[in-house]
C-alpha atoms as a PDB file:
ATOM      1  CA  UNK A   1     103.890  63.687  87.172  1.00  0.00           C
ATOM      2  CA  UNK A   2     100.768  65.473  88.925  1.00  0.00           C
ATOM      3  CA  UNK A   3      98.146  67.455  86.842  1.00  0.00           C
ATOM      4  CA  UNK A   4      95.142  68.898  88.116  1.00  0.00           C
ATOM      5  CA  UNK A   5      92.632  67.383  85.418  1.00  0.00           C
ATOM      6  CA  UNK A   6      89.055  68.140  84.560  1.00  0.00           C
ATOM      7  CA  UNK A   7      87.483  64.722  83.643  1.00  0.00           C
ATOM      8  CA  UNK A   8      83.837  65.979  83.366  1.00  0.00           C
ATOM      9  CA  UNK A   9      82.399  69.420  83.130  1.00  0.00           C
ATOM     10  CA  UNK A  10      81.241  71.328  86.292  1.00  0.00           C
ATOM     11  CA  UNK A  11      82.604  73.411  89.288  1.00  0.00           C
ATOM     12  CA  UNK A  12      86.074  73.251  90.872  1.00  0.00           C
ATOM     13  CA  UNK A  13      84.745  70.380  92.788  1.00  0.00           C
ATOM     14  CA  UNK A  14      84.768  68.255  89.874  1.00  0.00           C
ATOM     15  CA  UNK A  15      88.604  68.601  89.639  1.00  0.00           C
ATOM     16  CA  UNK A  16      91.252  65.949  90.690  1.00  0.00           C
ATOM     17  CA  UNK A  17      95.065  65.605  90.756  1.00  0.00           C
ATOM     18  CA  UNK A  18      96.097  62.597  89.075  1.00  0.00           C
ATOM     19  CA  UNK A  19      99.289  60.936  88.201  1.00  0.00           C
ATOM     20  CA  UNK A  20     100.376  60.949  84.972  1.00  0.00           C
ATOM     21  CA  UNK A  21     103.219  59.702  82.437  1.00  0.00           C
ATOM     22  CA  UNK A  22     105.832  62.183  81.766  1.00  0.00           C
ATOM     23  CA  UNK A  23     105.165  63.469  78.140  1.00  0.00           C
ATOM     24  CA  UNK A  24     107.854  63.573  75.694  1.00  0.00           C
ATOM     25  CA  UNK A  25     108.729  66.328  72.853  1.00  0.00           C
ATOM     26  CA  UNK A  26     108.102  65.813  69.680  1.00  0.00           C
ATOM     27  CA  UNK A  27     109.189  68.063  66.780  1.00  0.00           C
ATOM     28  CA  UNK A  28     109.197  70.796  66.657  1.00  0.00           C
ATOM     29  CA  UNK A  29     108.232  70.650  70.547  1.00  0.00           C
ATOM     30  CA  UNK A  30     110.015  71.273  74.157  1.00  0.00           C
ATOM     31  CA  UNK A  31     109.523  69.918  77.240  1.00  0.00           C
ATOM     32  CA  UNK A  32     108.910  72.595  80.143  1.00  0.00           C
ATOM     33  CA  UNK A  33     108.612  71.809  83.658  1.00  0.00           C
ATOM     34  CA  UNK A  34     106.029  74.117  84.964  1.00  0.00           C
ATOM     35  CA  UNK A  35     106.730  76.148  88.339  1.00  0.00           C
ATOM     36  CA  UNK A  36     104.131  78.554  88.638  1.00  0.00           C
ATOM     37  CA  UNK A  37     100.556  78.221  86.694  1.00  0.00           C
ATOM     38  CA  UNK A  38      98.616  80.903  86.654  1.00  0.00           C
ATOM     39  CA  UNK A  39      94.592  80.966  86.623  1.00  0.00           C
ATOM     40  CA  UNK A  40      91.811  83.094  84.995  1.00  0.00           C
ATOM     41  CA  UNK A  41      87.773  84.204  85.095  1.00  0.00           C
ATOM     42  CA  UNK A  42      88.129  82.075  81.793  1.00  0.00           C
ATOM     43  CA  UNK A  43      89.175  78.740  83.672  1.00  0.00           C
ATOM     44  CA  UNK A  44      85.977  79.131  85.656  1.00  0.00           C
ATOM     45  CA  UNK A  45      83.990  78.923  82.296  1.00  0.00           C
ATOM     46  CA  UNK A  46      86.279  76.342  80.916  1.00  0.00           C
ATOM     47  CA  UNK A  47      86.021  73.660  83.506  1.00  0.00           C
ATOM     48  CA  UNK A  48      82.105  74.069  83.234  1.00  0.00           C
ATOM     49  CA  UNK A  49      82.335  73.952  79.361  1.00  0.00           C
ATOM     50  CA  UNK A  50      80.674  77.605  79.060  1.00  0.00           C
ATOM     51  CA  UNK A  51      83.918  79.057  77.163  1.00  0.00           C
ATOM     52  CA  UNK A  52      84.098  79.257  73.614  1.00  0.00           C
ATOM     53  CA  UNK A  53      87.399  76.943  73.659  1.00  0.00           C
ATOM     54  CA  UNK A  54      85.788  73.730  74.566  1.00  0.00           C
ATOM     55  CA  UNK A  55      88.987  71.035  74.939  1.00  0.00           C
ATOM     56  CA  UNK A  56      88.219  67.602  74.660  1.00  0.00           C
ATOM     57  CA  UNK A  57      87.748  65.578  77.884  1.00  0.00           C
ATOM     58  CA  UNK A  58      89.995  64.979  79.997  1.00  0.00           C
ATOM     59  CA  UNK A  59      91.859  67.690  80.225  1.00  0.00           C
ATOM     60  CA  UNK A  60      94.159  70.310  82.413  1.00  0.00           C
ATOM     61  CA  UNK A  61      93.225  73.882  83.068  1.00  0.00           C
ATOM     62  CA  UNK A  62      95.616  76.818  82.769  1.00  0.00           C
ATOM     63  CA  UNK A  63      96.246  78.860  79.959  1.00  0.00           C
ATOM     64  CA  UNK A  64      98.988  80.443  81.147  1.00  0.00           C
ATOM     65  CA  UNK A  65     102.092  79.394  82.787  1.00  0.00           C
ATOM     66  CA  UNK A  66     106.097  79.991  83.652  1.00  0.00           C
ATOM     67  CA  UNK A  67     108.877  76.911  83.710  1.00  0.00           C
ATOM     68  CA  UNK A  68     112.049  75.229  82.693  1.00  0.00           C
ATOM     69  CA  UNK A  69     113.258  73.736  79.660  1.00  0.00           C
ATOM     70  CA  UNK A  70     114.256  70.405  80.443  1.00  0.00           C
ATOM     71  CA  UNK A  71     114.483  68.677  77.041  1.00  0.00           C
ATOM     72  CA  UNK A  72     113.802  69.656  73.096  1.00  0.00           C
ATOM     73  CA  UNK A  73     112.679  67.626  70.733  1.00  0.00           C
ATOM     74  CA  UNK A  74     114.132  67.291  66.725  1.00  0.00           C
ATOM     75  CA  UNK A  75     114.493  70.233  64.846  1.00  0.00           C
ATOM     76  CA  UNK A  76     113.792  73.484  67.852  1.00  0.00           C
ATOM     77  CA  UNK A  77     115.781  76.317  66.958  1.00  0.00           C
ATOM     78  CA  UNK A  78     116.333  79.483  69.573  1.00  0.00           C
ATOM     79  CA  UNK A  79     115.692  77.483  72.445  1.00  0.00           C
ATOM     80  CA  UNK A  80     118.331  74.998  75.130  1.00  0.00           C
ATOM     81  CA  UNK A  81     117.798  73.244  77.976  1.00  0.00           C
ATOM     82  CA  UNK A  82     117.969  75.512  80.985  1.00  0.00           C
ATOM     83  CA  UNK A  83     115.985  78.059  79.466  1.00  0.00           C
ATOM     84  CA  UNK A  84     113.429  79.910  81.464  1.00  0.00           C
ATOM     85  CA  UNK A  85     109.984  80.566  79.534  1.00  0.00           C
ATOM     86  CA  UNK A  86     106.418  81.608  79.566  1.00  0.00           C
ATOM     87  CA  UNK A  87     103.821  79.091  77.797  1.00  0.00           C
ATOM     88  CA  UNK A  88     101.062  80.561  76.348  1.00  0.00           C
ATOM     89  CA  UNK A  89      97.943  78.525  75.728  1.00  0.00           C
ATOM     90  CA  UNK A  90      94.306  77.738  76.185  1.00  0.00           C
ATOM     91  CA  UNK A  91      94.540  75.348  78.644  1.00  0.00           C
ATOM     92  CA  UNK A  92      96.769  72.544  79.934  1.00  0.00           C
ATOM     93  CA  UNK A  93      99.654  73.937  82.335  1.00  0.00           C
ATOM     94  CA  UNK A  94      98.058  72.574  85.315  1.00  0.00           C
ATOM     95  CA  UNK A  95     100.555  70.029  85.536  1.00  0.00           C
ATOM     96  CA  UNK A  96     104.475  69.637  86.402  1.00  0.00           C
ATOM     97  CA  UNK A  97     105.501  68.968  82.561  1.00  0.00           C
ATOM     98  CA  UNK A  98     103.915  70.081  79.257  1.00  0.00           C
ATOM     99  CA  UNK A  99     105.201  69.105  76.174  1.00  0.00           C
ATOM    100  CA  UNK A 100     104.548  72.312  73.986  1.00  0.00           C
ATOM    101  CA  UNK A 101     104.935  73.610  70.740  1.00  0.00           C
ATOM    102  CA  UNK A 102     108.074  76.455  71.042  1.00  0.00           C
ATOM    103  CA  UNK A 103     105.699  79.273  69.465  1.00  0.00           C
ATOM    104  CA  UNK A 104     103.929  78.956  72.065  1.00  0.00           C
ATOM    105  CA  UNK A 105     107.125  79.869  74.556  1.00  0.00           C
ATOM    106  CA  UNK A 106     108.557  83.270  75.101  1.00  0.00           C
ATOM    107  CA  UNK A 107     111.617  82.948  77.026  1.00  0.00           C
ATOM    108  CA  UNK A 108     112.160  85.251  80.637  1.00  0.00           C
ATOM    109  CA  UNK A 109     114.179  87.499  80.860  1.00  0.00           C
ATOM    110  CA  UNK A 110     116.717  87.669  83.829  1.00  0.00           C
ATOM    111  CA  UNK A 111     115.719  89.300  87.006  1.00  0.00           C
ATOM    112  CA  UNK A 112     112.056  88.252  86.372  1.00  0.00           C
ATOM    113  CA  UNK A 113     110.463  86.353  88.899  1.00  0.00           C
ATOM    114  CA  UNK A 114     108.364  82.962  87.628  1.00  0.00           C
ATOM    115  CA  UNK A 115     105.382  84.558  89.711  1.00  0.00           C
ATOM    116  CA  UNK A 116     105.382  88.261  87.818  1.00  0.00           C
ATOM    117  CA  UNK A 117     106.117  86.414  84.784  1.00  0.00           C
ATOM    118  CA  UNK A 118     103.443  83.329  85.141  1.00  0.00           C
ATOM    119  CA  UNK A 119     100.592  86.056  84.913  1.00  0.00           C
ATOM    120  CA  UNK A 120     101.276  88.108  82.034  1.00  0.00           C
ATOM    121  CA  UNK A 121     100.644  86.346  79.002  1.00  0.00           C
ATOM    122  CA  UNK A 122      96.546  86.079  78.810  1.00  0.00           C
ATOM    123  CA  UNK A 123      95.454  89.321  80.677  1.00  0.00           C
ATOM    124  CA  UNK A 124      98.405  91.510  79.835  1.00  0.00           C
ATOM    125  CA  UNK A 125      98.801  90.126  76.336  1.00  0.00           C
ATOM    126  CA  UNK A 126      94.934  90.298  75.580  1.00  0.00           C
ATOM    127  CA  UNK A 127      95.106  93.716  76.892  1.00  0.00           C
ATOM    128  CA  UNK A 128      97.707  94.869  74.998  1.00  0.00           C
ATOM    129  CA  UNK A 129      96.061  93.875  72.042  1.00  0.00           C
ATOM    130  CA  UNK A 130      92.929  95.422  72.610  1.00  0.00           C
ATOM    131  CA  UNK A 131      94.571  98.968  73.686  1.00  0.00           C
ATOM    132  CA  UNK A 132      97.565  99.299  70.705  1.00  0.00           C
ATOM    133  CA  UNK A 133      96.273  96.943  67.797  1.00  0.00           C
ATOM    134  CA  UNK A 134      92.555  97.583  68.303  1.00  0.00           C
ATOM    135  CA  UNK A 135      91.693 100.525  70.038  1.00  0.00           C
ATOM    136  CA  UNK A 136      95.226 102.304  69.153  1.00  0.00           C
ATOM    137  CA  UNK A 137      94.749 104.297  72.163  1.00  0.00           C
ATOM    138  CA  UNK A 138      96.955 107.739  71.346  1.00  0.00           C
ATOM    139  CA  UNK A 139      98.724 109.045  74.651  1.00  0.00           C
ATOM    140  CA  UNK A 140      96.239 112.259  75.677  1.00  0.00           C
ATOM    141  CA  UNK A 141      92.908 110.340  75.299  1.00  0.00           C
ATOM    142  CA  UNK A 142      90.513 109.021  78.264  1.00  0.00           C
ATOM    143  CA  UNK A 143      90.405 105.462  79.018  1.00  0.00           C
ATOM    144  CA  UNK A 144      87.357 103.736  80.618  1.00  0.00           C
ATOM    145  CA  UNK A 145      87.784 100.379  82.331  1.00  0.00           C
ATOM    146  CA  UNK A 146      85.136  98.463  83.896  1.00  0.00           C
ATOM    147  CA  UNK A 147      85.860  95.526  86.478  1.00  0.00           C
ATOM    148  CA  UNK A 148      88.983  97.607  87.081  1.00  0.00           C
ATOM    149  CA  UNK A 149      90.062  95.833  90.406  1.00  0.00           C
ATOM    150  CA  UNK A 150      90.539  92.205  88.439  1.00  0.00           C
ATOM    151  CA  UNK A 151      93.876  90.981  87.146  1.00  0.00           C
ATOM    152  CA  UNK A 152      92.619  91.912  83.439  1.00  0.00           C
ATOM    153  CA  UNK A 153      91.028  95.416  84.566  1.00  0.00           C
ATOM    154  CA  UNK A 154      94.326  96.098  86.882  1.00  0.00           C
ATOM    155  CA  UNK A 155      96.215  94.970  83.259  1.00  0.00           C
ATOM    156  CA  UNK A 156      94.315  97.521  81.435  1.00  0.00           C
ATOM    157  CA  UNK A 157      94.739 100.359  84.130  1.00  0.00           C
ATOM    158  CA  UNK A 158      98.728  99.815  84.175  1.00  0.00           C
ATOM    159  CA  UNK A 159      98.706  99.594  80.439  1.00  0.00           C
ATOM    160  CA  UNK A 160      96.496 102.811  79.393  1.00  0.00           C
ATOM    161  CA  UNK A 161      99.124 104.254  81.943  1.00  0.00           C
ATOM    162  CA  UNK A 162     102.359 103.157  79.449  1.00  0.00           C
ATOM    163  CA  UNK A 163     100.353 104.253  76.275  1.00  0.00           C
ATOM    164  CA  UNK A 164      99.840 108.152  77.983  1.00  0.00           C
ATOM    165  CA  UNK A 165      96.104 107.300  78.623  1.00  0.00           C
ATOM    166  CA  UNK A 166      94.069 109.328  81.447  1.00  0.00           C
ATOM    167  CA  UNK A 167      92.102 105.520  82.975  1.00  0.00           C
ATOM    168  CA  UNK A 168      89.179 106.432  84.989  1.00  0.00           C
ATOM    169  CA  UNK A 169      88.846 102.803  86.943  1.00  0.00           C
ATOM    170  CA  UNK A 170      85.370 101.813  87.416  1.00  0.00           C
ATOM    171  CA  UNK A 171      84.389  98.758  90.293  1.00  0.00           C
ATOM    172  CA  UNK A 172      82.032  97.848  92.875  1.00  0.00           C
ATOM    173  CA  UNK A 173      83.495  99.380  95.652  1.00  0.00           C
ATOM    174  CA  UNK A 174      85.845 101.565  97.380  1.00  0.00           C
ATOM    175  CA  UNK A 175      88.221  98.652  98.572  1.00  0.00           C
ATOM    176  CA  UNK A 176      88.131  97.563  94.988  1.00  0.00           C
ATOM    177  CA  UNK A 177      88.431 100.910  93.487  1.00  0.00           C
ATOM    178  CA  UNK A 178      91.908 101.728  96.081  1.00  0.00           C
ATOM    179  CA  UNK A 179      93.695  99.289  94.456  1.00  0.00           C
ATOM    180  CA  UNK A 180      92.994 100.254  90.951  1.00  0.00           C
ATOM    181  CA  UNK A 181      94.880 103.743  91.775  1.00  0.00           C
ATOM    182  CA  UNK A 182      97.674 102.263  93.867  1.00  0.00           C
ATOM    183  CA  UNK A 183      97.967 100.881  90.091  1.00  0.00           C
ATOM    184  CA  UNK A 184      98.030 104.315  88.619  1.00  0.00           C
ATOM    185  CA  UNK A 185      94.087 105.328  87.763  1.00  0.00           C
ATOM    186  CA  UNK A 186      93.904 108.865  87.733  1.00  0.00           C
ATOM    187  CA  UNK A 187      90.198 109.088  88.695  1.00  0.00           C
ATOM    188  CA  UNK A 188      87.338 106.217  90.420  1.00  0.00           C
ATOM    189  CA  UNK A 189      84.232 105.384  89.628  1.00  0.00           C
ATOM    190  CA  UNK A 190      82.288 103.380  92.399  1.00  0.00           C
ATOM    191  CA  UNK A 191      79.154 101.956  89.886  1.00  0.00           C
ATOM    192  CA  UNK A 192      77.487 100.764  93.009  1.00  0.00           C
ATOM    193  CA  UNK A 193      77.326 104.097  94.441  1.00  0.00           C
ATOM    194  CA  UNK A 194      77.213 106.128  92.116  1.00  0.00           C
ATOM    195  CA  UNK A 195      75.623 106.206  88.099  1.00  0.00           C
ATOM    196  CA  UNK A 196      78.427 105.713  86.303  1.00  0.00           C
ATOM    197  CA  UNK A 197      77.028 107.474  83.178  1.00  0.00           C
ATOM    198  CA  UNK A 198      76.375 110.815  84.880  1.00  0.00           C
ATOM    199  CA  UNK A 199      79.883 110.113  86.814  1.00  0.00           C
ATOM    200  CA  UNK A 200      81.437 109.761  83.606  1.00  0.00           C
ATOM    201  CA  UNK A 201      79.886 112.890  82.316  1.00  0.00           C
ATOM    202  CA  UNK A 202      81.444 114.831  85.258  1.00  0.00           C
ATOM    203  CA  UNK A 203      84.958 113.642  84.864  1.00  0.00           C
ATOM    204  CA  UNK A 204      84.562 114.341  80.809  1.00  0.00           C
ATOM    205  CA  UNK A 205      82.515 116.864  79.961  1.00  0.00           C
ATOM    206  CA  UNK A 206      80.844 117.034  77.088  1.00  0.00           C
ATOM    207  CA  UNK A 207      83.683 115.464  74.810  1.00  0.00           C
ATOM    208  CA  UNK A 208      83.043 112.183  76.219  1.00  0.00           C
ATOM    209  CA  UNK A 209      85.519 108.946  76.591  1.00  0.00           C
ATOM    210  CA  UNK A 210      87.511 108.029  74.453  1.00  0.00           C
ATOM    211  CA  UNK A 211      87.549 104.197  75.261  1.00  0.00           C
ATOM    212  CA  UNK A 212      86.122 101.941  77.246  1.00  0.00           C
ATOM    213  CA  UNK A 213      87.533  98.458  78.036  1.00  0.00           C
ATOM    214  CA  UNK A 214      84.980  96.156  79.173  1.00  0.00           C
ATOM    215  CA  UNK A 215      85.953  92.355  80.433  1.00  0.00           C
ATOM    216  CA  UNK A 216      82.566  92.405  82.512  1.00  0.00           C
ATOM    217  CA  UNK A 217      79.215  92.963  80.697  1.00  0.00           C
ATOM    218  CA  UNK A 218      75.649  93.065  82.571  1.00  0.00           C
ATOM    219  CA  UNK A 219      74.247  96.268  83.435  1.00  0.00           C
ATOM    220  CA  UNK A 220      77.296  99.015  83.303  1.00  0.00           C
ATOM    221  CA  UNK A 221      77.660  98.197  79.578  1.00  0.00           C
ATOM    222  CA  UNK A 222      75.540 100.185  77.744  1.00  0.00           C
ATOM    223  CA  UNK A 223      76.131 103.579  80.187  1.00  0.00           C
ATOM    224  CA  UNK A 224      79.430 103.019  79.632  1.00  0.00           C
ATOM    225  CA  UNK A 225      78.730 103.048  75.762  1.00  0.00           C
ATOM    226  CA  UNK A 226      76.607 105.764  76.043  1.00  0.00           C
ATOM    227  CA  UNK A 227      79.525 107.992  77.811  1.00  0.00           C
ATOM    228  CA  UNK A 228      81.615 107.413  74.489  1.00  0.00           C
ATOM    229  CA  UNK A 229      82.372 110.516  72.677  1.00  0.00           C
ATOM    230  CA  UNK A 230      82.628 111.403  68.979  1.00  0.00           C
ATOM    231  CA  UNK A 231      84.452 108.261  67.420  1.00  0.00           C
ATOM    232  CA  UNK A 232      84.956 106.221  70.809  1.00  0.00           C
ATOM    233  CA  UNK A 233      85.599 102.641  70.986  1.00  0.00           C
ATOM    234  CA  UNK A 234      84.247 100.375  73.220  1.00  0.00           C
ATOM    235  CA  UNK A 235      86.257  97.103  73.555  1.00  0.00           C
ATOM    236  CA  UNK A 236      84.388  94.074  74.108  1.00  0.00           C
ATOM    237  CA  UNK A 237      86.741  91.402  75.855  1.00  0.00           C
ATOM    238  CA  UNK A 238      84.533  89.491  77.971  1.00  0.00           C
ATOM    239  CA  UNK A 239      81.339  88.797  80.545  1.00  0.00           C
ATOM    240  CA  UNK A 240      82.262  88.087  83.520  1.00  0.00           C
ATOM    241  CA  UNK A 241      78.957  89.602  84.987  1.00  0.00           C
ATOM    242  CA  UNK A 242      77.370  86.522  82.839  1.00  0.00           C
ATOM    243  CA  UNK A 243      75.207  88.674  80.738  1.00  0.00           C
ATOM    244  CA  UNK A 244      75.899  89.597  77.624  1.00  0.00           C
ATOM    245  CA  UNK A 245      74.819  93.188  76.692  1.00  0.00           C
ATOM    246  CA  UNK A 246      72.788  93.976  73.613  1.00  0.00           C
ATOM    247  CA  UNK A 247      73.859  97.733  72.324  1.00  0.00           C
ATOM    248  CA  UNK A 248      70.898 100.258  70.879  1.00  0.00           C
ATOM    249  CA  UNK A 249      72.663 100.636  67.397  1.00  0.00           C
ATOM    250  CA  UNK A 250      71.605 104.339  66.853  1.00  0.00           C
ATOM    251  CA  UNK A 251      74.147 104.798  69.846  1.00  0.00           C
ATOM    252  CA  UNK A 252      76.377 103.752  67.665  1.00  0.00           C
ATOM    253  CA  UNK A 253      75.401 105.393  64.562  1.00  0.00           C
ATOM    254  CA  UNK A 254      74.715 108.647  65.901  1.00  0.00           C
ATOM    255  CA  UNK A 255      78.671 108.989  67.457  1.00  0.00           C
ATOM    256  CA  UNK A 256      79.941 107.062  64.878  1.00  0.00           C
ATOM    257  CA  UNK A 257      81.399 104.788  67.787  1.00  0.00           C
ATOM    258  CA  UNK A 258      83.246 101.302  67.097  1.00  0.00           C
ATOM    259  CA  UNK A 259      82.522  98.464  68.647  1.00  0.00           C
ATOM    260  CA  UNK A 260      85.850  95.922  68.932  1.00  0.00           C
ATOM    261  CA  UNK A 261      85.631  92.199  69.757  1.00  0.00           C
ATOM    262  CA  UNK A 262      88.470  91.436  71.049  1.00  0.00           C
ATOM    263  CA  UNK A 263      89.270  88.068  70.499  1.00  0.00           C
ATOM    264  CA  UNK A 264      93.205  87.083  71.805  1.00  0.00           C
ATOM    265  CA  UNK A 265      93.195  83.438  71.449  1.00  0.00           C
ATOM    266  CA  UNK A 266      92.250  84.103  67.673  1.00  0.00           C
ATOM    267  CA  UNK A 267      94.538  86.590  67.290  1.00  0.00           C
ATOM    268  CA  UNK A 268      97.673  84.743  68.518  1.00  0.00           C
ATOM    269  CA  UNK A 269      96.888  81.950  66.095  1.00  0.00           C
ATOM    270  CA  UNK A 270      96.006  84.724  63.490  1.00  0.00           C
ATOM    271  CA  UNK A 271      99.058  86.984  63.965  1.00  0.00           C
ATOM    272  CA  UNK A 272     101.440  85.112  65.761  1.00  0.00           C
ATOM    273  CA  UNK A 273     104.177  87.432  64.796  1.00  0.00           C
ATOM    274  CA  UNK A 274     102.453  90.707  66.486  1.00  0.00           C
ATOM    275  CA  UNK A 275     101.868  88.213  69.098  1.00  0.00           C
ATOM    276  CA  UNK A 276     105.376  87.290  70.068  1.00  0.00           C
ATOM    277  CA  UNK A 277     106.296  90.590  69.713  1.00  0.00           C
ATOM    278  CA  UNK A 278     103.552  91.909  72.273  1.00  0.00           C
ATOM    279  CA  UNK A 279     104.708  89.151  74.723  1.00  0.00           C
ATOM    280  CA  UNK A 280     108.446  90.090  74.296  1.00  0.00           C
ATOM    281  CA  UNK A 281     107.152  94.044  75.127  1.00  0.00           C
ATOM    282  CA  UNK A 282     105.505  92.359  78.244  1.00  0.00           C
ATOM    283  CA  UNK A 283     108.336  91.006  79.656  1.00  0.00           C
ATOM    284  CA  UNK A 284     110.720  93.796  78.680  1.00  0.00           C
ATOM    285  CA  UNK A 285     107.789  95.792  80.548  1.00  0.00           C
ATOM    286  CA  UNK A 286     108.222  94.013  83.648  1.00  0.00           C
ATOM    287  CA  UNK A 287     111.703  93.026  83.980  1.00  0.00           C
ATOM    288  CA  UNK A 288     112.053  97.002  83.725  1.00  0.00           C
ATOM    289  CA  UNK A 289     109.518  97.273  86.747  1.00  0.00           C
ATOM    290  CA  UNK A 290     106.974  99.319  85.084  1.00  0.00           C
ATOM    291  CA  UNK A 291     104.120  96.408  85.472  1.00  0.00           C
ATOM    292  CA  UNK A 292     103.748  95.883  88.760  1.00  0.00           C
ATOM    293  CA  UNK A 293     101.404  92.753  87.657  1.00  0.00           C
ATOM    294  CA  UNK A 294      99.676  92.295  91.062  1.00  0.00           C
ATOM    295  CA  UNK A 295      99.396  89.076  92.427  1.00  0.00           C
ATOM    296  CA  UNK A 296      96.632  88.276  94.280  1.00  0.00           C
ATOM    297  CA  UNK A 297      97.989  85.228  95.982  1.00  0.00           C
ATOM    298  CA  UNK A 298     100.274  82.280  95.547  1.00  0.00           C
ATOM    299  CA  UNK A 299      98.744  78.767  96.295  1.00  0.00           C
ATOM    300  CA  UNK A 300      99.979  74.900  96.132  1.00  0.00           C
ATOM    301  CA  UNK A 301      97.991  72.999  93.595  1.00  0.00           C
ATOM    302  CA  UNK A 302      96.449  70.910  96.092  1.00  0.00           C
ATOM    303  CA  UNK A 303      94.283  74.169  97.232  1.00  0.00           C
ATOM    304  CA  UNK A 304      92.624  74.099  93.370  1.00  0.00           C
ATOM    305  CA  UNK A 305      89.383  75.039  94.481  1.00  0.00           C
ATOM    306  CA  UNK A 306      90.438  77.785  96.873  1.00  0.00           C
ATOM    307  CA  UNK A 307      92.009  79.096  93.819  1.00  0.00           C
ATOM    308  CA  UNK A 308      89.243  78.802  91.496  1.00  0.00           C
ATOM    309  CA  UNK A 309      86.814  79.726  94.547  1.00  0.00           C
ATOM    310  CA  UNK A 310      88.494  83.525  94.561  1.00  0.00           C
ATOM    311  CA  UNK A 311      87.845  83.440  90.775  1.00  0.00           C
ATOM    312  CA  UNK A 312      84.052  82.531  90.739  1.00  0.00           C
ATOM    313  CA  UNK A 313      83.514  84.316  93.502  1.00  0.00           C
ATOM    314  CA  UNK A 314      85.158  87.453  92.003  1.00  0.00           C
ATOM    315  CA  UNK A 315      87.230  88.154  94.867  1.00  0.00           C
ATOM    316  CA  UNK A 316      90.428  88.607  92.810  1.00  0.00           C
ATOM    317  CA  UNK A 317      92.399  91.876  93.213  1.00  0.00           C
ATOM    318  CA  UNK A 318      95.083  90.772  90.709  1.00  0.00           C
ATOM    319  CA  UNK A 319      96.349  87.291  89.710  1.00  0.00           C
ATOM    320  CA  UNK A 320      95.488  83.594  91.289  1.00  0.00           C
ATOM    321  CA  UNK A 321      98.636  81.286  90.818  1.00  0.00           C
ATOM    322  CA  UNK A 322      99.199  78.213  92.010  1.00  0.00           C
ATOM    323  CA  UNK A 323     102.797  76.355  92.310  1.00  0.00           C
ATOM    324  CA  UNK A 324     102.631  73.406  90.651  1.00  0.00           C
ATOM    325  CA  UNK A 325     106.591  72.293  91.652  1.00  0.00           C
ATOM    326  CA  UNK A 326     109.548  73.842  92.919  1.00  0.00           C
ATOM    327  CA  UNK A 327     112.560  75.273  91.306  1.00  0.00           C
END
């Protein structure tokens, strides 16, 4: 089989496609041919070993990923041969075959595409997380999301939309900022033109946001924070900026505001029950046509570091995929 593999850490460019055995199932296991991987800002980090999740050399990126069953191994109940599914993990879908564990699978349902369903697990599943089991976001209150453009700040503007959130989209630009509304923002926030605390203000008067949902760190953080009203919550999920922010705590004191980490690879192996259930609510979400899961573009696996070049460069307006084989 081919599998993009990362045999030493660095940029895209350090990538190769190599040929590899077929693996085989074990217990408990299936065996999923993978059509459609899809990539994240996180792969970028991975591949460079500046993620938290550091895999052992070699190894495949792709966390996230839609296929085929095409064998099970001894003792895998709820799954056949034939079935469609999502895989959900770290890393290692860049590759036609993955021998997986099956709580790691979430099976498709019909009518679902492998491209809308290849991108919902990490971004849509880590945002569901943050907005029901952290933040519980209650339909009526403001929503904040930085980086709103990206495939996990375009999952976090359709989202607070489902929950009965008002999501004021915050990003770099007006191009940027169009597509968070043709996503359902109710009101834009252009943080290169304009200071987003004071824009904030003007949106929410003096009651402040509710939440903010930040994936991106570096300098819009701690306005953002300070915008929180009475008992906000600021989500932490990520830095894709590269900077990680460090909060005044009497911010935080004096509004009583929560900060949440928001940790989803944790919290699937944590709660893997909530988790599967989230995923299912995904899907279900989807196939119904109420995500519209944006994809920024579909790519063969031999354009890798195109792929990952949209990523680093932050160019993404929804998610990168690549097609790793054909149906």
């Amino acid at each position: 089989m081919k599998a993009l593999m990362c045999t030493r850490l660095g940029g895209p460019e350090e990538l190769s496609i190599e040929d590899l055995p077929d693996p085989m199932p074990g217990s408990g296991e299936a065996l999923v041919r993978i059509t459609i991987a899809a990539l994240n800002f996180a792969d970028t980090l991975i591949i460079a070993g500046r993620y938290q999740v550091k895999p052992d050399l070699p190894f495949s990126p792709g966390g996230e990923a839609s296929g085929v069953i095409e064998a099970l191994g001894e003792g895998v109940e709820g799954f056949s041969v034939g079935d469609r599914v999502i895989v959900h993990a770290t890393h290692g879908n860049c590759r036609e075959r993955v021998a997986v564990e099956t709580r790691r699978l979430t099976r498709v349902p019909d009518g679902l595409s492998d491209e809308i369903a290849a991108g919902l697990t990490i971004t849509y599943g880590t945002t569901l997380h943050a907005l029901r089991d952290r933040a519980r976001i209650q339909p009526g209150e403001t929503l904040v999301v930085l980086g709103a453009s990206g495939g996990v700040g375009l999952a976090a503007v359709e989202i607070g939309k489902i929950l009965g959130a008002r999501v004021i989209a915050c990003a770099s630009s007006p191009g940027k900022l169009e597509t968070a509304r043709e996503h359902g923002a109710d009101d834009l926030v252009d943080y290169a033109a304009d200071n987003i605390r004071e824009a904030l203000r003007r949106l929410t008067g003096e009651r402040g946001v509710d939440v903010v949902y930040d994936a991106v760190g570096g300098d819009q953080a701690e306005p953002a924070l300070r915008s929180l009203g009475w008992k906000g919550r600021y989500l932490v999920i990520g830095f894709a900026a590269g900077e990680i922010p460090k909060f005044p705590l009497n911010v935080i004191m004096l509004k009583g505001v929560e900060v949440q980490g928001v940790h989803w690879g944790a919290f699937v192996e944590r709660e893997p029950g909530t988790h599967r259930a989230n995923q299912e609510q995904l899907l279900a979400w989807a196939a119904e046509g109420r995500l519209r899961a944006r994809i920024h573009g579909v790519l063969p696996l031999a354009d890798y570091e195109e792929a990952f070049g949209i990523l680093k460069r932050r160019e993404a307006r929804g998610k990168v995929l690549l097609r790793v084989s054909g149906d």
